[in-house]
N, C-alpha and C. Protein backbone atom coordinates (compact mmCIF):
# COMPACT_ATOMS: atom_id res chain seq x y z
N UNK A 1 23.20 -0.93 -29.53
CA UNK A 1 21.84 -1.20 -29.11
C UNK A 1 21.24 0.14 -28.68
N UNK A 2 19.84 0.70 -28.88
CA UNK A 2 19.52 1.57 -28.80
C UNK A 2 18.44 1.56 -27.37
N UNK A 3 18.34 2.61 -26.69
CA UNK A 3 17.69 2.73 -25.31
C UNK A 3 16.52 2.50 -25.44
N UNK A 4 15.91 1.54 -27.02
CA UNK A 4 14.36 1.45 -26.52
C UNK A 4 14.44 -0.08 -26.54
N UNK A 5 15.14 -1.01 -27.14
CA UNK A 5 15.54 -2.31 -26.95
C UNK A 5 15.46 -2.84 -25.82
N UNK A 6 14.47 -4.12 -25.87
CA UNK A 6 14.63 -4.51 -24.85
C UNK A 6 15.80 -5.86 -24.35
N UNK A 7 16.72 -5.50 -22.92
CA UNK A 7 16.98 -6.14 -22.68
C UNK A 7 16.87 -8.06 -22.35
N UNK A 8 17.39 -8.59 -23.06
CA UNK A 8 16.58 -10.51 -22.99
C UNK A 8 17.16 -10.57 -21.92
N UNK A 9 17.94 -10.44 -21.09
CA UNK A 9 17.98 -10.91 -19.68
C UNK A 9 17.25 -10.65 -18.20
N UNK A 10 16.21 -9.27 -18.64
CA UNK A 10 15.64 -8.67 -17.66
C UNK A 10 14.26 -9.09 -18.17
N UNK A 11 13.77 -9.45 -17.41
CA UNK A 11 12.30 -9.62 -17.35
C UNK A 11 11.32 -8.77 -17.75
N UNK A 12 10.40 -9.07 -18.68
CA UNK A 12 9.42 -8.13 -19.27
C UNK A 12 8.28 -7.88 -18.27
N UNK A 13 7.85 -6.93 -18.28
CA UNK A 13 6.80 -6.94 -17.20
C UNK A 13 5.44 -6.97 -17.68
N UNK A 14 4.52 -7.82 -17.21
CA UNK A 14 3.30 -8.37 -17.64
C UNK A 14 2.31 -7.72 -17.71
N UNK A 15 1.70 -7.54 -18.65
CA UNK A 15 0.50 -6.39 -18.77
C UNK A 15 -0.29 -6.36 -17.41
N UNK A 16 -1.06 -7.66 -16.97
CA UNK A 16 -1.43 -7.68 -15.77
C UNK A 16 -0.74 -7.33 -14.44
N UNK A 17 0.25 -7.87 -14.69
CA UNK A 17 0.94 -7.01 -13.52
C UNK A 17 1.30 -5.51 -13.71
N UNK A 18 1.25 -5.01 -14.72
CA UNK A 18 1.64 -3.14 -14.64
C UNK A 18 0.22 -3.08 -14.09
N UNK A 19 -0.87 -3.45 -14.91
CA UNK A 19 -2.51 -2.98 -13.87
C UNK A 19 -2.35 -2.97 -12.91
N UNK A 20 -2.13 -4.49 -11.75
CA UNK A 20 -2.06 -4.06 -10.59
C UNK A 20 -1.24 -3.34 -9.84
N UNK A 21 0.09 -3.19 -10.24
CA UNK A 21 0.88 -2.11 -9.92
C UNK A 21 0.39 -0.76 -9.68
N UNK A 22 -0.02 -0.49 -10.88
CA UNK A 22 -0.78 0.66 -11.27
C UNK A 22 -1.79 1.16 -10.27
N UNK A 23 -2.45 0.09 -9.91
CA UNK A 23 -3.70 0.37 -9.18
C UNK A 23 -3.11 0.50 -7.53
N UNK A 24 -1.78 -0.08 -6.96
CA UNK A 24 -1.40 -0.25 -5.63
C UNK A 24 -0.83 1.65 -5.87
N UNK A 25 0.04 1.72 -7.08
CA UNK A 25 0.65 3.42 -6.71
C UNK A 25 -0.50 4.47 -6.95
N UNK A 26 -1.58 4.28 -7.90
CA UNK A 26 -2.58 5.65 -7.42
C UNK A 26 -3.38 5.38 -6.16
N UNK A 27 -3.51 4.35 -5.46
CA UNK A 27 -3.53 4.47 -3.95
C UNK A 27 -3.07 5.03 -3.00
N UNK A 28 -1.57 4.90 -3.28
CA UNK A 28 -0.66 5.67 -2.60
C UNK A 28 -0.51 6.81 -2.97
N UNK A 29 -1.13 7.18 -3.91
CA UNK A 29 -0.75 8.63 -4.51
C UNK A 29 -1.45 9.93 -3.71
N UNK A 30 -1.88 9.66 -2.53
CA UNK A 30 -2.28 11.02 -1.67
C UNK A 30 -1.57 11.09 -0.64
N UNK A 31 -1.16 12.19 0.11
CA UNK A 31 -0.29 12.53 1.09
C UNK A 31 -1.16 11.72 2.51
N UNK A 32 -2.20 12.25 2.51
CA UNK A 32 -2.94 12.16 3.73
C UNK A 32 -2.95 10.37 3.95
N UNK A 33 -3.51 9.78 2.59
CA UNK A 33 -2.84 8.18 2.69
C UNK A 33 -1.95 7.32 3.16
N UNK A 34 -1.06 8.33 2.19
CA UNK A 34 0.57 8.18 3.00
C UNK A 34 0.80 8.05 4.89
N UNK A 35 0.11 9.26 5.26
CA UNK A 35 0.45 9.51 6.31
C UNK A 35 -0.59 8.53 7.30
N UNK A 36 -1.55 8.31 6.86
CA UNK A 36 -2.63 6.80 7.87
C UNK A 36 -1.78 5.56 7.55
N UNK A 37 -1.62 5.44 6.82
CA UNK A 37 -0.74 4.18 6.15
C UNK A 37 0.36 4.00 7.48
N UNK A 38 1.11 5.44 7.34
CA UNK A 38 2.48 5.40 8.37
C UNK A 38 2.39 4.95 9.60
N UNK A 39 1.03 5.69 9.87
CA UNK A 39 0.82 5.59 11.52
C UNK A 39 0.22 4.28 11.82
N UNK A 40 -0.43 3.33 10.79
CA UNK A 40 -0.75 1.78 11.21
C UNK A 40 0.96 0.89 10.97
N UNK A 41 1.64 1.17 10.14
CA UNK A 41 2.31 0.51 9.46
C UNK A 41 3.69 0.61 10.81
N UNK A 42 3.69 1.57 11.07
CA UNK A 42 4.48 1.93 12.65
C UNK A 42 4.45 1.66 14.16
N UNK A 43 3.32 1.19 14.07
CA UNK A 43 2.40 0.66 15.35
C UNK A 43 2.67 -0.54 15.67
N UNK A 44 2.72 -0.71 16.70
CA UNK A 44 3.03 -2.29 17.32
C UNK A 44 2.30 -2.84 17.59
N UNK A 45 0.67 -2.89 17.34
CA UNK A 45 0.36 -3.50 17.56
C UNK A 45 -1.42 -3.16 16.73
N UNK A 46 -2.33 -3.71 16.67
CA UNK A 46 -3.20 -2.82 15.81
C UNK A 46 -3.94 -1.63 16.34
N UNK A 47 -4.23 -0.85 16.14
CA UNK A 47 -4.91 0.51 16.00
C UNK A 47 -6.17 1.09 15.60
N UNK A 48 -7.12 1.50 16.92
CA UNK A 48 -8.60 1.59 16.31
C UNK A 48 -8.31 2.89 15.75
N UNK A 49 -9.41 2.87 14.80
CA UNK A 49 -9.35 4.53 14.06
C UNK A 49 -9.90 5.62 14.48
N UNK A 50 -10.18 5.41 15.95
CA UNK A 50 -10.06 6.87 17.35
C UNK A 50 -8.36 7.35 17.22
N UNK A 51 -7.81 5.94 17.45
CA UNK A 51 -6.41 6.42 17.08
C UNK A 51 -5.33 6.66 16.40
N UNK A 52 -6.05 6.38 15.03
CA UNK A 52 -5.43 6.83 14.14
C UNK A 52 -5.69 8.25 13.38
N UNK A 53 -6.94 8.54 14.15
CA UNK A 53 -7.40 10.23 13.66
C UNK A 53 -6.75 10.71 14.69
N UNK A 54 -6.54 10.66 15.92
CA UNK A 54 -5.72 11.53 16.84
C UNK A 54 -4.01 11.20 16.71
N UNK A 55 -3.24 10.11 15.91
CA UNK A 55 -2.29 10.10 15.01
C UNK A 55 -1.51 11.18 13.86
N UNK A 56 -2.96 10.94 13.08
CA UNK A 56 -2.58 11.86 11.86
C UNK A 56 -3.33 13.38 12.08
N UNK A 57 -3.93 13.65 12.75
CA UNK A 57 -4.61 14.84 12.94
C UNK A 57 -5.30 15.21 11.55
N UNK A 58 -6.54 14.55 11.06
CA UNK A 58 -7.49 14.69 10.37
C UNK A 58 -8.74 14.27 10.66
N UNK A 59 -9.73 14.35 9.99
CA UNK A 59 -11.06 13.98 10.94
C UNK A 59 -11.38 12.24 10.59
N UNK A 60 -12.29 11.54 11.24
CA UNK A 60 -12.63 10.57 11.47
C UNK A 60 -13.01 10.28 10.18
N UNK A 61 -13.85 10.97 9.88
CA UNK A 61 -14.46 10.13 8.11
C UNK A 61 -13.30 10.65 7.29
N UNK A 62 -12.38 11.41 7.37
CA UNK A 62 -11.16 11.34 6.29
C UNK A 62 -10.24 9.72 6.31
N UNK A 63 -10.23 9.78 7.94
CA UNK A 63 -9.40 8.93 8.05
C UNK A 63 -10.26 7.53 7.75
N UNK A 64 -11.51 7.28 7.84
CA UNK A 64 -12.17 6.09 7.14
C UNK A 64 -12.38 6.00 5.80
N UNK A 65 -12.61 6.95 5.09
CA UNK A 65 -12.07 7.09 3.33
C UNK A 65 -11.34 6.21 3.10
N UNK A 66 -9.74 6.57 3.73
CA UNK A 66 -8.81 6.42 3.31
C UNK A 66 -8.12 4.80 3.73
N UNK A 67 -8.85 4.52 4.56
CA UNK A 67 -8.86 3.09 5.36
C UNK A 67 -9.75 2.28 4.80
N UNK A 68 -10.76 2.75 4.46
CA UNK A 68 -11.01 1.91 3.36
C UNK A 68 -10.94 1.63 1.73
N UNK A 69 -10.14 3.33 1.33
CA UNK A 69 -9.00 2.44 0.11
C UNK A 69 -8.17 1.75 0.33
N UNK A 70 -7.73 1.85 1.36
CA UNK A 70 -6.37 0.89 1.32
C UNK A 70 -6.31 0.05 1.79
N UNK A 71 -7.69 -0.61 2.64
CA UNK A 71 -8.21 -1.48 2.77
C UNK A 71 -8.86 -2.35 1.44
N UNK A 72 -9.53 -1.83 0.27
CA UNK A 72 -9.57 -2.72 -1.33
C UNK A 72 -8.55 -3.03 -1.49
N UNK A 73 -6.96 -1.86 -1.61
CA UNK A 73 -5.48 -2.54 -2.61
C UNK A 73 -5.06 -3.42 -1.53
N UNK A 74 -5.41 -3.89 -0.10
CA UNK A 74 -4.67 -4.79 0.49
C UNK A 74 -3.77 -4.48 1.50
N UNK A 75 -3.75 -2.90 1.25
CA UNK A 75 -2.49 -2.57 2.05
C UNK A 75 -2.62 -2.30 4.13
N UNK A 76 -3.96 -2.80 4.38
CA UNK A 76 -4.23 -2.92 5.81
C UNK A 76 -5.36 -3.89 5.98
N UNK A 77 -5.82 -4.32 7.15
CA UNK A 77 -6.26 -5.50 7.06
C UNK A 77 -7.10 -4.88 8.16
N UNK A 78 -8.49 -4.83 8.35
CA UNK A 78 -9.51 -3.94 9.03
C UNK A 78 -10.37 -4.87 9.59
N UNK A 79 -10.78 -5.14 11.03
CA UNK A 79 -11.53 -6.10 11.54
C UNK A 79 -12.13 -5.78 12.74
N UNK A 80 -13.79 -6.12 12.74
CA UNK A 80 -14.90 -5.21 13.62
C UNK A 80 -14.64 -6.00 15.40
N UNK A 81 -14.80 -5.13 16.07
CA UNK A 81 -14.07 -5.35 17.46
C UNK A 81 -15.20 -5.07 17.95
N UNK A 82 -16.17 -5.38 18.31
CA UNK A 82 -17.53 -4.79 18.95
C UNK A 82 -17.80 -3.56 18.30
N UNK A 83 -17.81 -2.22 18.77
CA UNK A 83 -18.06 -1.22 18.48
C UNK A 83 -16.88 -0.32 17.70
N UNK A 84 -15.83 -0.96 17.90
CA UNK A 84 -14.56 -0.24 17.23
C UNK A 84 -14.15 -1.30 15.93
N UNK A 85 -13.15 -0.45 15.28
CA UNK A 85 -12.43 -1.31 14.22
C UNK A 85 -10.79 -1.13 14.31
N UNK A 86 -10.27 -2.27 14.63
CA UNK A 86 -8.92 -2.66 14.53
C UNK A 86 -8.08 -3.08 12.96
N UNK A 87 -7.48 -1.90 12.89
CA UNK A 87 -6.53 -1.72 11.93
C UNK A 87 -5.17 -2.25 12.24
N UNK A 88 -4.80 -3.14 11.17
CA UNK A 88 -3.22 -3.58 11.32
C UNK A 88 -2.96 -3.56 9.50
N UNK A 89 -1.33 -3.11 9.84
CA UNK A 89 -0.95 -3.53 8.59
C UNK A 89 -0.71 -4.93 7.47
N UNK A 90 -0.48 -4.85 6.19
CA UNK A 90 -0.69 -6.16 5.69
C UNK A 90 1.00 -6.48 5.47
N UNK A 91 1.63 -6.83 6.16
CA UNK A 91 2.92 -7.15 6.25
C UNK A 91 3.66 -7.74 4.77
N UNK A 92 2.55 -8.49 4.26
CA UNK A 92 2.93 -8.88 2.78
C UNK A 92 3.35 -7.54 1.94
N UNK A 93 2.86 -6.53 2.23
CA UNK A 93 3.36 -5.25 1.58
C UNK A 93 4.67 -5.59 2.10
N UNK A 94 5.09 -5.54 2.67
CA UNK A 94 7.14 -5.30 2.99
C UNK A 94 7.81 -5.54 1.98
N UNK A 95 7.35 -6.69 1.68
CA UNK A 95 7.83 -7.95 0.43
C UNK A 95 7.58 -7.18 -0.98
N UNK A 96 6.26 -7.03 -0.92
CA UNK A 96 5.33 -6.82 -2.59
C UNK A 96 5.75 -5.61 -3.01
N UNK A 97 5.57 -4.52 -2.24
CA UNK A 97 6.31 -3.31 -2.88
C UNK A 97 7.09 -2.94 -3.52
N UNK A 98 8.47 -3.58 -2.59
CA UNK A 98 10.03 -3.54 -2.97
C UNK A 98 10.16 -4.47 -4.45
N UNK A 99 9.59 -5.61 -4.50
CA UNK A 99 9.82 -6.43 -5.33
C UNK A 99 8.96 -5.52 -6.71
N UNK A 100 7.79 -4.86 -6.85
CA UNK A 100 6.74 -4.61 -8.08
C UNK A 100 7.80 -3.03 -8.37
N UNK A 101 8.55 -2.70 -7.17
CA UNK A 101 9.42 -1.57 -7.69
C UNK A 101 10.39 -2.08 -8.68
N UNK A 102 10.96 -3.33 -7.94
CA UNK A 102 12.53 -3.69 -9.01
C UNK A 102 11.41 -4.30 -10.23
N UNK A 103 10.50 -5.21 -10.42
CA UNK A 103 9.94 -5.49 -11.08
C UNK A 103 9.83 -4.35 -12.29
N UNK A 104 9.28 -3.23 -11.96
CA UNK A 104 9.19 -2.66 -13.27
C UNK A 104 10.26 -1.60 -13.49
N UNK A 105 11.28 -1.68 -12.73
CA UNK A 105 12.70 -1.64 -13.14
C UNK A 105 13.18 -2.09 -14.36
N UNK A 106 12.82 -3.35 -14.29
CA UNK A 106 13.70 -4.31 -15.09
C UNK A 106 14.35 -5.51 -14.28
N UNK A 107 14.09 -5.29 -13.01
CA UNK A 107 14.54 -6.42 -12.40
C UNK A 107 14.37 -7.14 -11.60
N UNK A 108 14.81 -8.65 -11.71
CA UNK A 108 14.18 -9.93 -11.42
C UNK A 108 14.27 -10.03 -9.71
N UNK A 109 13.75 -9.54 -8.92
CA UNK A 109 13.68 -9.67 -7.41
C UNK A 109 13.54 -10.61 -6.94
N UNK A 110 13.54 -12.24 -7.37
CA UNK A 110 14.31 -13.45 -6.97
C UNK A 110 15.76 -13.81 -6.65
């Protein structure tokens, strides 16, 4: 069998699902992302974005950019507090990640 064959026991991965895949990793694909991501995703509890710019040490509208991409792919969950906004992470990421990784592995994460 040759290495471009596909395996019948591993799951093919669905055009629609490589899109959204696709679209969750060039999200993640900036450092500075990475690093707002960390500092909500680490937090015990949610986090206005006074404190997540004095977290990551970047400025306020960097850090709202970036809170609100990752606020479209899902990956934080953003909600108006009077004058502030409370950031928490989307915990369903724990799950979705790990699984869309083995997923386009080749493997069935059930």
């Amino acid at each position: 069998m040759n290495s471009s064959s596909q395996n019948p026991t591993r799951p093919a991965l669905h055009p629609d699902d490589a899109d959204e895949y696709a679209s969750w990793f060039r999200c993640l694909a900036d450092g500075t992302r990475l690093l707002v991501l960390n500092a909500v995703a680490t937090a015990d509890r949610a986090m206005t974005v006074g404190e997540i710019v004095d977290r990551v040490g970047v400025g306020q509208s960097t850090v709202s950019h970036h809170l609100r991409v990752l606020a479209e792919e899902r990956f934080v969950h953003m909600q108006a507090d009077g004058t502030r906004t409370l950031v928490t992470v989307n915990a369903d990421c724990l799950q979705a990640l790990p699984e869309a990784a083995a997923r386009i592995m080749g493997f069935d994460p059930a």
